[in-house]
Protein backbone atom coordinates (compact mmCIF):
# COMPACT_ATOMS: atom_id res chain seq x y z
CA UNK A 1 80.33 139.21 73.86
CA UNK A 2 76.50 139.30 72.77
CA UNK A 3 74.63 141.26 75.51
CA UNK A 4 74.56 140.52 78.56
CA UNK A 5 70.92 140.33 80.93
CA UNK A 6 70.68 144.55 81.85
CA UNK A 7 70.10 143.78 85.23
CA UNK A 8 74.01 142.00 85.63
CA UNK A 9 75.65 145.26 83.70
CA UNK A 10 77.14 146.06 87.21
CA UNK A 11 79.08 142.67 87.30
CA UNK A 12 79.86 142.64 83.55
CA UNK A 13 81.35 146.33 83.93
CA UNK A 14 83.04 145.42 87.37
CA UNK A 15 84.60 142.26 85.71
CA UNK A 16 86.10 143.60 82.49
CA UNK A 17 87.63 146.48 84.74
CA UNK A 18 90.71 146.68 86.96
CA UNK A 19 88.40 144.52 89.19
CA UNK A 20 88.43 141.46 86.52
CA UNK A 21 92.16 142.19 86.22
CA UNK A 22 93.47 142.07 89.54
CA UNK A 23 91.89 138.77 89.37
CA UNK A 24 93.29 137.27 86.65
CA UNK A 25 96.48 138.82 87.44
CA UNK A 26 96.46 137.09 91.44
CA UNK A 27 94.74 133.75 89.81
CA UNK A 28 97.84 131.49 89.78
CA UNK A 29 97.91 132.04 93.88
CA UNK A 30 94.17 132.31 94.41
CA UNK A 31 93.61 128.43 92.42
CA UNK A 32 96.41 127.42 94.95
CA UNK A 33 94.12 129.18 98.14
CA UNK A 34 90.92 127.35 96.51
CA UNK A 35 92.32 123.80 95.54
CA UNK A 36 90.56 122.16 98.63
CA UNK A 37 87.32 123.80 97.30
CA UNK A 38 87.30 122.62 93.32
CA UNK A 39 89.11 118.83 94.74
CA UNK A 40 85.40 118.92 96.60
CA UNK A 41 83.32 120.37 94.00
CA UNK A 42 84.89 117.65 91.56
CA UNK A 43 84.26 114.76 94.12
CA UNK A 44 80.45 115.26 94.50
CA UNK A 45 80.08 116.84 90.57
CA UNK A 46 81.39 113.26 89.64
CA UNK A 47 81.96 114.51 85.80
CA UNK A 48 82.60 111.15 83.95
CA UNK A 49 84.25 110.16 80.79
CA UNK A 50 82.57 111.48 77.76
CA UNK A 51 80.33 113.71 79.72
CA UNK A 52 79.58 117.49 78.59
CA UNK A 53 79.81 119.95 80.82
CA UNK A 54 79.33 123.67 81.68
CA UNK A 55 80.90 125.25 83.92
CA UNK A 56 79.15 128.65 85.03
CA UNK A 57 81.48 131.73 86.04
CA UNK A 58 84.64 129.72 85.07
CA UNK A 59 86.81 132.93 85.48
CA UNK A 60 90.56 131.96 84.50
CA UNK A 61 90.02 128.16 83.55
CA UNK A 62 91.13 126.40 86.78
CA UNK A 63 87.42 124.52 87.25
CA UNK A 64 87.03 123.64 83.69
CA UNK A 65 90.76 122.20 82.96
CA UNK A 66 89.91 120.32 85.99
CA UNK A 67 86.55 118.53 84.78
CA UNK A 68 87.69 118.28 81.35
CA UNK A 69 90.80 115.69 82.42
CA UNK A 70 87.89 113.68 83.58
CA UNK A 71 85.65 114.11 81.01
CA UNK A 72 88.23 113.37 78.45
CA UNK A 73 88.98 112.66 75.45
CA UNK A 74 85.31 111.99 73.88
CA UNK A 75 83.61 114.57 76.73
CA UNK A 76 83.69 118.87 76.63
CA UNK A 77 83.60 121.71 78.97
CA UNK A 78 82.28 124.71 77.72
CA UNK A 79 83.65 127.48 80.57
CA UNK A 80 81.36 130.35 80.46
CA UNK A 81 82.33 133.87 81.95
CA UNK A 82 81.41 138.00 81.60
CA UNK A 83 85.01 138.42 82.21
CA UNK A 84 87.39 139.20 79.25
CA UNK A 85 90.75 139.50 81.43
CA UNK A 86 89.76 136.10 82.94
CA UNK A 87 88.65 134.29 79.97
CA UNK A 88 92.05 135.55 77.94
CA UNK A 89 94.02 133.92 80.85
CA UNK A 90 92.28 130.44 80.32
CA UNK A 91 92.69 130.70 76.77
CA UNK A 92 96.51 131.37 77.48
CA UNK A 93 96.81 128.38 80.38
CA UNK A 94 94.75 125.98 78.62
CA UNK A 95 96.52 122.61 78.67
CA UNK A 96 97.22 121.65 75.09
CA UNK A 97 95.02 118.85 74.14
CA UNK A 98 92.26 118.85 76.99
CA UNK A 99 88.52 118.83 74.75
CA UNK A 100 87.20 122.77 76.64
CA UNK A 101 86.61 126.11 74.61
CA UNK A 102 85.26 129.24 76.51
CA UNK A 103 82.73 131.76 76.26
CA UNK A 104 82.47 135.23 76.93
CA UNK A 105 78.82 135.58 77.87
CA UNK A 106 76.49 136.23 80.32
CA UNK A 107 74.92 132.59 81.46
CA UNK A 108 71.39 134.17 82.22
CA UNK A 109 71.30 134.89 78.28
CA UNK A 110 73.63 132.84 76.68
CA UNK A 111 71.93 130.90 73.51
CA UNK A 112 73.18 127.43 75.05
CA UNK A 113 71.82 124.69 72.61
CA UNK A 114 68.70 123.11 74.28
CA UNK A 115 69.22 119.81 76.16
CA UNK A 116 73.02 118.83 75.30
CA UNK A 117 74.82 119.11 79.28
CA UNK A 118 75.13 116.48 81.40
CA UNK A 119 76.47 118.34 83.92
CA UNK A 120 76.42 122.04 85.20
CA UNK A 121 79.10 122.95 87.84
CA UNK A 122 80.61 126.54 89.33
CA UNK A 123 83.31 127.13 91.64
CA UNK A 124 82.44 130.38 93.24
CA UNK A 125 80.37 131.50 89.43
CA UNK A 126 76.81 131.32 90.09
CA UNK A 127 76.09 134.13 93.38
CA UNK A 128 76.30 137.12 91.47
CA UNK A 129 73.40 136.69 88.52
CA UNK A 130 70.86 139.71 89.47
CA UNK A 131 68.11 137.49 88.76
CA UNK A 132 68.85 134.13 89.88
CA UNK A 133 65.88 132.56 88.77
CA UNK A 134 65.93 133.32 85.30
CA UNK A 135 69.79 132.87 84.87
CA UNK A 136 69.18 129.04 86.46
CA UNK A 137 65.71 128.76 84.49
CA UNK A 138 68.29 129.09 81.05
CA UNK A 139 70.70 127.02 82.49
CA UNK A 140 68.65 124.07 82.76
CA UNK A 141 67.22 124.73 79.36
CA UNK A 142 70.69 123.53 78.24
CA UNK A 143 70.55 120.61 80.37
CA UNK A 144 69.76 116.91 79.34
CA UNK A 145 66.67 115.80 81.14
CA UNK A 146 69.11 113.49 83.05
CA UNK A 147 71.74 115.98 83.72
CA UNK A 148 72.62 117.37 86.91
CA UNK A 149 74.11 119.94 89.18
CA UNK A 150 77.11 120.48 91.45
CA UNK A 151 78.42 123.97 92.66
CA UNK A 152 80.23 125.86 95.27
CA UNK A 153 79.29 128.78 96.87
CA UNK A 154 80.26 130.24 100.15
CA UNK A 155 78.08 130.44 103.43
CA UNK A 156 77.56 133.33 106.26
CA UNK A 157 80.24 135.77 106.35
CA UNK A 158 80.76 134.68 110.07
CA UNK A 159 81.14 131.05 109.12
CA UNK A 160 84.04 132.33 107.15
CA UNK A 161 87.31 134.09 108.81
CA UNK A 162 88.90 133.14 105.34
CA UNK A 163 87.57 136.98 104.49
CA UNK A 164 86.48 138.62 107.35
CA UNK A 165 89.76 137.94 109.56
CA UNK A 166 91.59 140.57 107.55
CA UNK A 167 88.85 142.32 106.75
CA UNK A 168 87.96 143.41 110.52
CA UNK A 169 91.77 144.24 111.31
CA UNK A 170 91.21 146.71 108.24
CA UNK A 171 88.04 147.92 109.53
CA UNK A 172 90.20 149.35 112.71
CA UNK A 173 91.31 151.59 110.54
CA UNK A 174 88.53 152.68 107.27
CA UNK A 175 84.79 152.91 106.90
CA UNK A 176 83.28 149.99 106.05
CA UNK A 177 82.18 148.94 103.01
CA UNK A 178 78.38 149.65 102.28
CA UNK A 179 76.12 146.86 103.39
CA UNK A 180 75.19 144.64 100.75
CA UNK A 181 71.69 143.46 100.91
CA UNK A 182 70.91 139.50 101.48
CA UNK A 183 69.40 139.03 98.20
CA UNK A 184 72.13 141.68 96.30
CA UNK A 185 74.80 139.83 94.04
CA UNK A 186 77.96 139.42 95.91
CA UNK A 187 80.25 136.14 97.50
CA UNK A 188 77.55 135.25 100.29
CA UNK A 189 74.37 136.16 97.88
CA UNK A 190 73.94 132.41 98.23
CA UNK A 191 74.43 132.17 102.10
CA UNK A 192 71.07 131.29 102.60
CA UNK A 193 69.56 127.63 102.49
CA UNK A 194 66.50 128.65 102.03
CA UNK A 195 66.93 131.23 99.22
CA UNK A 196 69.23 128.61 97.48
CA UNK A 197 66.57 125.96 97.61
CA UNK A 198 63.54 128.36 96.48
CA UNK A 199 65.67 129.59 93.56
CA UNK A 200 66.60 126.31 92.06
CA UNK A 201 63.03 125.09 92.97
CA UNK A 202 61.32 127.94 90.79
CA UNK A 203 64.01 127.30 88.13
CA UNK A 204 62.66 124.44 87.49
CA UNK A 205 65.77 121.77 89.29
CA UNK A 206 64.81 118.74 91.67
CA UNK A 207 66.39 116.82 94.60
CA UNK A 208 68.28 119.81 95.88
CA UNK A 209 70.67 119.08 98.44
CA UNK A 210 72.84 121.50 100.19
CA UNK A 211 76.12 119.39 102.06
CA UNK A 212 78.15 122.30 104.43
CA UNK A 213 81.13 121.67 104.26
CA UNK A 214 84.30 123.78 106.44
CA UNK A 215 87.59 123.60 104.98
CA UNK A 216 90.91 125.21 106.28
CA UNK A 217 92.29 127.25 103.53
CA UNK A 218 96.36 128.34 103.03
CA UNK A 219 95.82 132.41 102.22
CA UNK A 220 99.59 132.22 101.85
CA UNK A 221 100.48 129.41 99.24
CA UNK A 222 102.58 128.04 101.90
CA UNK A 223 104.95 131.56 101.51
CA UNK A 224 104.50 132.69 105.05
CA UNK A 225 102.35 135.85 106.61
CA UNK A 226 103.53 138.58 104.06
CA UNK A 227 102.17 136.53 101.28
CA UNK A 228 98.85 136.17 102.94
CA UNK A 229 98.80 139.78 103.62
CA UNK A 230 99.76 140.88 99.99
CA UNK A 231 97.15 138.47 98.72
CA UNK A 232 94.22 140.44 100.77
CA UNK A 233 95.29 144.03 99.84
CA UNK A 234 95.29 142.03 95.97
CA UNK A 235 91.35 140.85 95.76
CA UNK A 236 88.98 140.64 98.30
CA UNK A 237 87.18 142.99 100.46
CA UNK A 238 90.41 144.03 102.65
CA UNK A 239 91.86 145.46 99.16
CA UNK A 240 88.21 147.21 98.46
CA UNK A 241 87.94 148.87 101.80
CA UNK A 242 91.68 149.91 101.34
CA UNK A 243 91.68 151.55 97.98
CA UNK A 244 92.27 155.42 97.85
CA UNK A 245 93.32 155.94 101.28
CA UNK A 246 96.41 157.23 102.52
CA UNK A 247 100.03 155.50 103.19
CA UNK A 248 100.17 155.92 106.86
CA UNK A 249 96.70 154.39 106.98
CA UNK A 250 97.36 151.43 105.05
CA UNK A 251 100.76 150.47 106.85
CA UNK A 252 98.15 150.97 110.53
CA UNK A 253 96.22 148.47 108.68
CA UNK A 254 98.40 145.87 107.01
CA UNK A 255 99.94 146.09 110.74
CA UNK A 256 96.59 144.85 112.38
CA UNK A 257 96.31 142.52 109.60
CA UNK A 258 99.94 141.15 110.70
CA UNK A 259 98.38 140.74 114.29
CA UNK A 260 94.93 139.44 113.00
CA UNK A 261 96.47 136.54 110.94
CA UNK A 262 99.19 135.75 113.10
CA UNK A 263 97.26 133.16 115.17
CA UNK A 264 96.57 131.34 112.39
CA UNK A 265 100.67 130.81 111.10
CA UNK A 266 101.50 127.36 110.54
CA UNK A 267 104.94 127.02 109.68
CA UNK A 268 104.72 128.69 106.13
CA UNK A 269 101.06 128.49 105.62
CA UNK A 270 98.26 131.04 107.20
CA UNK A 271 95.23 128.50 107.60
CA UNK A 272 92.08 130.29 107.87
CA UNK A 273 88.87 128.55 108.23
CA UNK A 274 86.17 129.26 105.50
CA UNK A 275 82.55 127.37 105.40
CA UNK A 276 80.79 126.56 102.03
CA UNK A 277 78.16 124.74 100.72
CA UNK A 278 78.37 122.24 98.14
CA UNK A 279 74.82 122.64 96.17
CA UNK A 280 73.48 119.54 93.88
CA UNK A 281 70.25 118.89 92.22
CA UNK A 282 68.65 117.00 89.63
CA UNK A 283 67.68 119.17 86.07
């Protein structure tokens, strides 16, 4: 990987460590948890035969196998990530055939070639650049003048039980997590309609439009409540707020989780509400 922007070493360290792994290790179960998210992000992104694409913080391929079955066979997808235990998952999972390659980079840097997208999209990849601006500003370098945007991101932490339902029942039990500032890179860095809209603004993008949309999301791949709770001491800030404590304080824990989620059992799945916007905008 060429160097990343010096500001985003945090992420590009946090990524390529155990971090980055858990994630590509829990991926197969977390693209089943986010399918209702990337079968929207497709639907407004509209990617069309023959169209190239980049898709921004692709992490283990899921987004970009997705857009390149409908931008094949003349289109590409370049998936772009700081995350060699992701990326070397997608290389691994890539169906045989589809026209996408990946990158290990950092998008606020990358050399992209000048005016050659169509279409920039992100699942979940775009909310933890340190500088926003000029991480969009290169992004849209790489754009046609005609191309266009489409990504996900996630909004308020309270629109979202999806992480903060187990996350509370563990907070009965540890210190929470330091505060992350509204602006800081993180999940809900991109919470804000108003700090969305100024950032693509001063990037340079048009016709920004920000759709919420709230979504009901299985945390246990239809495998009942002990999947959902080993999926949230996987990834996520439960697992964070766990790490290095005791076993008697984990098992208080993963029992308040147990009562936390249990409202939300549907016969095999655990349906938790989440809330995300769906951000487009004209390069």
């Amino acid at each position: 990987m060429n160097a990343g922007h010096p500001q985003n070493a945090d992420q590009i360290a946090y990524w390529n460590g155990p971090g980055g792994q858990r994630w590509a290790t829990r991926q197969a179960a977390q693209d089943i948890v986010l399918q209702p998210v990337l079968d929207l992000l497709i639907d407004r992104a509209a990617p069309k035969a023959g169209e190239r694409v980049v898709d921004v913080g692709c992490g283990s391929g899921a987004s970009s196998f997705a857009l390149a079955a409908k931008v094949a066979p003349a289109g590409h997808v370049l998936g772009v990530d700081v995350s060699e235990p992701m990326l070397t998952r997608a290389r691994q999972s890539a169906p045989q055939g589809l026209p996408v390659e990946f990158a290990l980079a950092d998008a606020t840097v990358y050399p992209f070639v000048g005016e050659s997208f169509d279409l920039l999209a992100s699942r979940f990849g775009v909310m933890f650049f340190a500088d926003p601006v000029v991480s969009f500003a290169n992004l849209r370098k790489a754009m046609k003048p005609t191309g266009r945007l489409a990504f996900a991101c996630w909004q308020e932490p309270r629109e979202n039980p999806f992480f903060m339902t187990p996350l509370a029942a563990v907070y009965k039990h540890v210190p929470k997590l330091p505060p992350l500032g509204p602006e800081d890179p993180g999940p809900f860095a991109f919470a804000s309609e108003a700090r969305v809209k100024r950032i693509l603004g001063e990037a340079g993008f048009s016709g920004i439009a920000m759709e919420p949309c709230r979504l009901e999301l299985d945390v246990a791949t239809g495998r009942g409540i002990d999947a959902a709770i080993q999926g949230a001491l996987e990834i996520g800030p439960a697992s964070r707020a766990l790490e290095g404590h005791a076993d008697d304080v984990r098992a208080a824990a993963i029992a308040s989780m147990r009562e936390a989620l249990a409202p939300f059992v549907k016969g095999d799945a655990v349906l938790l509400p989440g809330a995300i916007w769906i951000v487009t905008a004209r390069a």
